[in-house]
Protein backbone atom coordinates (compact mmCIF):
# COMPACT_ATOMS: atom_id res chain seq x y z
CA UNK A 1 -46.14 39.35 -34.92
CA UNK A 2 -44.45 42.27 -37.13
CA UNK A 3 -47.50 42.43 -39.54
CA UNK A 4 -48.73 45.21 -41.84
CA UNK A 5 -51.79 46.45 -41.48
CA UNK A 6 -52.06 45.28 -38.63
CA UNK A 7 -55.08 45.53 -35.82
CA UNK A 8 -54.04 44.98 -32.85
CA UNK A 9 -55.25 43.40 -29.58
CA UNK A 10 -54.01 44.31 -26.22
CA UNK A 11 -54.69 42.55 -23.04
CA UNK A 12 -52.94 43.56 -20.03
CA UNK A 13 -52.53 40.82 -17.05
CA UNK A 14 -50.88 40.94 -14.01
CA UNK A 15 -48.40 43.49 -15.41
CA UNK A 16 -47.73 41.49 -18.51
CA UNK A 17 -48.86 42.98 -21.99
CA UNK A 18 -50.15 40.96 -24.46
CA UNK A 19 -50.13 42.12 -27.71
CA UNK A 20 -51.57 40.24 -30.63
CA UNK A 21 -51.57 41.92 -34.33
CA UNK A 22 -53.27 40.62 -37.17
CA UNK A 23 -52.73 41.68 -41.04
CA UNK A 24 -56.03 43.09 -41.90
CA UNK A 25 -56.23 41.86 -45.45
CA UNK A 26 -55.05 38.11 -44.83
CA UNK A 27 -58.18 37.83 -41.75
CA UNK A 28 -60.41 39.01 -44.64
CA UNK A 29 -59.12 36.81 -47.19
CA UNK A 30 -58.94 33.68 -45.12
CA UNK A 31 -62.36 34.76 -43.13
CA UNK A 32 -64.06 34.62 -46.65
CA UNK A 33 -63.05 31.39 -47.07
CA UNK A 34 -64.23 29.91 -44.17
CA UNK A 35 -67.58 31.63 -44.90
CA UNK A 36 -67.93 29.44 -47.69
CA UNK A 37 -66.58 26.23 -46.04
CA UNK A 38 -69.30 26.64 -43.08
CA UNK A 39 -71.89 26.81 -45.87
CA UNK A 40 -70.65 23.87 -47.22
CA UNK A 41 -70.81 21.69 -44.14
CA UNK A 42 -74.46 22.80 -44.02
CA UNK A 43 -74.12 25.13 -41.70
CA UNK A 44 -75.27 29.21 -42.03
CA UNK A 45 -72.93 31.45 -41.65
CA UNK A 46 -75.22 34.44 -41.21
CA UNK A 47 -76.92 33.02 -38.10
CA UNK A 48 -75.69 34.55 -34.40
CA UNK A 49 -73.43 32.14 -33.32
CA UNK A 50 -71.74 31.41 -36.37
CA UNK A 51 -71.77 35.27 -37.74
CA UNK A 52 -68.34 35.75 -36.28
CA UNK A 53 -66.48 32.89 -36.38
CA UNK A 54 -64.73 33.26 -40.31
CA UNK A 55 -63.26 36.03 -38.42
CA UNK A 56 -62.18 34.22 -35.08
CA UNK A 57 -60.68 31.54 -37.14
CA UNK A 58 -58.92 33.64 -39.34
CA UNK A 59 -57.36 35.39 -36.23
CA UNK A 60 -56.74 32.11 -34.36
CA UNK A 61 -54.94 30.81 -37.78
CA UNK A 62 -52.64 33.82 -38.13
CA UNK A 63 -51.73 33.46 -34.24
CA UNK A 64 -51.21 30.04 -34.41
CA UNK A 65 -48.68 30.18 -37.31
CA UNK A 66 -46.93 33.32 -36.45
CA UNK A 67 -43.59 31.38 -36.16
CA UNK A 68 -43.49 32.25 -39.70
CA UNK A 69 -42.53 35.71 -39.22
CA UNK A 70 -40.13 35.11 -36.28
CA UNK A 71 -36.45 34.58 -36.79
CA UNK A 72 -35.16 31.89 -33.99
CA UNK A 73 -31.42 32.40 -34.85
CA UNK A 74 -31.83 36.07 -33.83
CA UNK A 75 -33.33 35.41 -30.77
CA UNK A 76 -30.48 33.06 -29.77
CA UNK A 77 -28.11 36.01 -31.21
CA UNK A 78 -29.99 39.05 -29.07
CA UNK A 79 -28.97 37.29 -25.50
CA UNK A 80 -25.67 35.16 -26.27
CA UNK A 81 -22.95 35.88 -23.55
CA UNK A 82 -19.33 34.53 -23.22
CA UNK A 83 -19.09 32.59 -20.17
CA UNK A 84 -16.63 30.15 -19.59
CA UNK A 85 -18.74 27.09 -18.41
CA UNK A 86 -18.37 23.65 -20.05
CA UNK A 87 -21.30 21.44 -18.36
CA UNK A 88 -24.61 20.76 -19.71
CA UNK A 89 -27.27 22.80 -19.76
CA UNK A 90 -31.21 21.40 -19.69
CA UNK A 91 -34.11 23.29 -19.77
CA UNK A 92 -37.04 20.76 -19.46
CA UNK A 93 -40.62 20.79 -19.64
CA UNK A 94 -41.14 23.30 -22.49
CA UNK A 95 -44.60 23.50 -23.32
CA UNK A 96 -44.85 23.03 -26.87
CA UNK A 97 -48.53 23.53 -29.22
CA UNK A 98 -47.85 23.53 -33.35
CA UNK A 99 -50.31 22.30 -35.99
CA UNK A 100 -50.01 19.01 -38.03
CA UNK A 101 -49.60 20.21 -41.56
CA UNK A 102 -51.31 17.10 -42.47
CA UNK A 103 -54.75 17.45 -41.04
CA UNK A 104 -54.28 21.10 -39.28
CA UNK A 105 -55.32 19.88 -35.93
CA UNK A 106 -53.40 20.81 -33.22
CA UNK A 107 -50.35 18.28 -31.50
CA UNK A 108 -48.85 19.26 -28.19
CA UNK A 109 -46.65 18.46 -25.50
CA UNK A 110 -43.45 19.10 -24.03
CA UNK A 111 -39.72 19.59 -25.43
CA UNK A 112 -36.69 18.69 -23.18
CA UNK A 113 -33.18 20.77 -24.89
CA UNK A 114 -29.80 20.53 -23.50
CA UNK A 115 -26.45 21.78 -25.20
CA UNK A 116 -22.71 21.91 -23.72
CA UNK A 117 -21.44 25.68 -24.12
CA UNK A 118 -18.66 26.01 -26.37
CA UNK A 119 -17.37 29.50 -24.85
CA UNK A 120 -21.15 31.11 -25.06
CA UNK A 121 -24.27 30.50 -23.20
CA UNK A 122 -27.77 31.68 -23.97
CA UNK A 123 -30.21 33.58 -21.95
CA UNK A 124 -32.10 30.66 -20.71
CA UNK A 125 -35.68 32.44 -22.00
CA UNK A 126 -34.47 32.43 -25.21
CA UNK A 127 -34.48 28.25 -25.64
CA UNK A 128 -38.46 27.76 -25.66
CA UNK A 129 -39.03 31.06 -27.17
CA UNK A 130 -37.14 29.17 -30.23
CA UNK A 131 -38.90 26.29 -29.73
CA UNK A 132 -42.44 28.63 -30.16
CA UNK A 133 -41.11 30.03 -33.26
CA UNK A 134 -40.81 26.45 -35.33
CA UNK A 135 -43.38 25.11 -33.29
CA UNK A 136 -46.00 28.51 -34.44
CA UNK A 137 -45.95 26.72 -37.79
CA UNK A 138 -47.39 24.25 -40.12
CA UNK A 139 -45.22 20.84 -38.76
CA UNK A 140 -44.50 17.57 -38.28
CA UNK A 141 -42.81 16.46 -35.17
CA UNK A 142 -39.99 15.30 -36.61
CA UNK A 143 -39.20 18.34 -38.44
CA UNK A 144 -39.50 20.05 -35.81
CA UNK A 145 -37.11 18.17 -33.31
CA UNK A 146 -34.27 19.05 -36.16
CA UNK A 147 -34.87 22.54 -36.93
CA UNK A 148 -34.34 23.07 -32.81
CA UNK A 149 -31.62 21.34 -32.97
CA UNK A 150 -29.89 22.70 -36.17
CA UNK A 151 -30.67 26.16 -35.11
CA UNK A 152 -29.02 25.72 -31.98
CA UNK A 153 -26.10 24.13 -33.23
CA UNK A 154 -25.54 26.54 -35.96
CA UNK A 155 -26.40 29.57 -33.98
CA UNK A 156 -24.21 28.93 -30.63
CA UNK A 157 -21.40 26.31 -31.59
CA UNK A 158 -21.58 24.02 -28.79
CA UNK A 159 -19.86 21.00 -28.17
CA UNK A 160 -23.10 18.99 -28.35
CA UNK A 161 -27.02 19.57 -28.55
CA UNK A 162 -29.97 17.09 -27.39
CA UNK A 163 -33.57 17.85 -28.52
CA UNK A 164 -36.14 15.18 -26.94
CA UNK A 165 -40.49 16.34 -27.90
CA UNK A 166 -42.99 14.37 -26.18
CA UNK A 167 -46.17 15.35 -27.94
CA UNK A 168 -49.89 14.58 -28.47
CA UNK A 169 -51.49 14.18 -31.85
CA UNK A 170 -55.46 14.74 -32.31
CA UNK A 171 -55.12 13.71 -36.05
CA UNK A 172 -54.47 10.54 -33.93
CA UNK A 173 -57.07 10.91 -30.99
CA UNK A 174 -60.06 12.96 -32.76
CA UNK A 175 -60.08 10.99 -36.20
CA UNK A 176 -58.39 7.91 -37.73
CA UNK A 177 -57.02 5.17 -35.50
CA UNK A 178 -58.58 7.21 -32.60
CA UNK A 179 -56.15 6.29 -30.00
CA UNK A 180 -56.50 8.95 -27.36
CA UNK A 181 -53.52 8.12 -24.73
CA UNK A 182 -51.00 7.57 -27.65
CA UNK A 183 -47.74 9.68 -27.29
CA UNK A 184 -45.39 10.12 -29.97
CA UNK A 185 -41.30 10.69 -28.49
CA UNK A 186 -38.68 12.43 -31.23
CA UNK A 187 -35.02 12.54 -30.34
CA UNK A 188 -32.33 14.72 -32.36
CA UNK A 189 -28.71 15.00 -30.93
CA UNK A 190 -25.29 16.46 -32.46
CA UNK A 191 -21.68 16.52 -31.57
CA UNK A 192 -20.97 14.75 -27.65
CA UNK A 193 -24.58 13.72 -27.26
CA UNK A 194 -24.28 11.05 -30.30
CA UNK A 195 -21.89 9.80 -27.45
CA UNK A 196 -23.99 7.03 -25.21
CA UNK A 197 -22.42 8.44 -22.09
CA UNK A 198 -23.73 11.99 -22.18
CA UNK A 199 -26.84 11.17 -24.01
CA UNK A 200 -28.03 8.60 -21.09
CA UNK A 201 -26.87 11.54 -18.30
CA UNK A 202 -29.19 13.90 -20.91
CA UNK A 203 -32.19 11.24 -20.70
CA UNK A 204 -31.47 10.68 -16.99
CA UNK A 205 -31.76 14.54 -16.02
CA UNK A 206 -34.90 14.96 -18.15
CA UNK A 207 -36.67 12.35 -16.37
CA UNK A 208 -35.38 12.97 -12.23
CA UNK A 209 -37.51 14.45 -10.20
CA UNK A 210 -35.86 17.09 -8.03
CA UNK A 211 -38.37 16.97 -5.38
């Protein structure tokens, strides 16, 4: 998260660095506001457990949309390698947590991407961190099924690319129609997978069990 003034939190686990930075002006500016929308909940913001949290929201805001500052087609560019393999490639079971733009609660769930290699593959890493930066935004699911797909497509050239997101809404389970074991199942495909044949081996793979 390439942000000015930034304060920065590190947290260092089992050799891995995490490293979250937060624009100092936008936490106060968005921490100001939710002062004001506590208060008008009837809540008070200056009591103990509540003295904080403008702050802790603000943070947990600019964290969960940092997909704004990312750039997914350089990611894809930064590991592309020529490699002369013409077969599918899946990478299942990506873990997937964005924000409805319509209520700003969260929906999550998992992402299933395959694409045939058109004379380049992509470090396999570099598929769900793509899927993080669209998904690190204000969305709606189907939105975000095509801008995976359209950035792979128009970043690698492949013969064909299959996007399948299996996600959980709480706008649906928390509030409204309160259903809490509804799933909602997107599906975006270009070039061989609009074919039936390689879209059904594409569905077939993301569903077998290899155990």
């Amino acid at each position: 998260m390439g942000l000015k003034n930034n304060n920065s939190e590190i947290d260092k686990i089992d050799g891995y660095v995490k490293i979250d930075s937060y624009d100092q002006e936008k936490i106060e500016r968005i921490a100001s506001h939710y002062k004001a929308i506590l208060a008008d909940l009837g809540e008070d913001p200056s009591r103990e457990g509540l003295l904080q949290t403008p702050v802790r929201v603000a943070k947990a805001l600019q964290f969960l949309t940092h997909g704004y500052d990312a750039k997914p087609e350089e990611i894809l560019r930064g590991a592309m390698f020529k490699e002369d393999y013409s077969q599918m490639v899946v990478v299942k079971d990506i873990e997937v947590f964005s924000m409805c733009e319509h209520h700003m609660l969260p929906f999550f769930g998992k992402a299933h991407i395959a694409y045939i290699p058109n004379g380049h593959i992509v470090g396999l890493s570099k598929i769900p961190r793509v899927v993080d930066a669209f998904a690190r935004r204000l969305q709606v699911q189907e939105r975000l099924t095509n801008e995976i797909r359209d950035c792979i497509q128009e970043t690698l050239n492949p013969v064909g690319v299959a996007v399948v997101i299996e996600c959980k809404h709480l706008c649906m389970s928390m509030r409204g129609i309160q259903k809490q074991n509804s799933v909602t199942t997107t599906s975006a495909f270009t070039g061989e997978f609009v074919n039936e044949t390689t879209r059904s081996e594409f569905l077939r793979l993301i569903t077998a069990s290899l155990s």
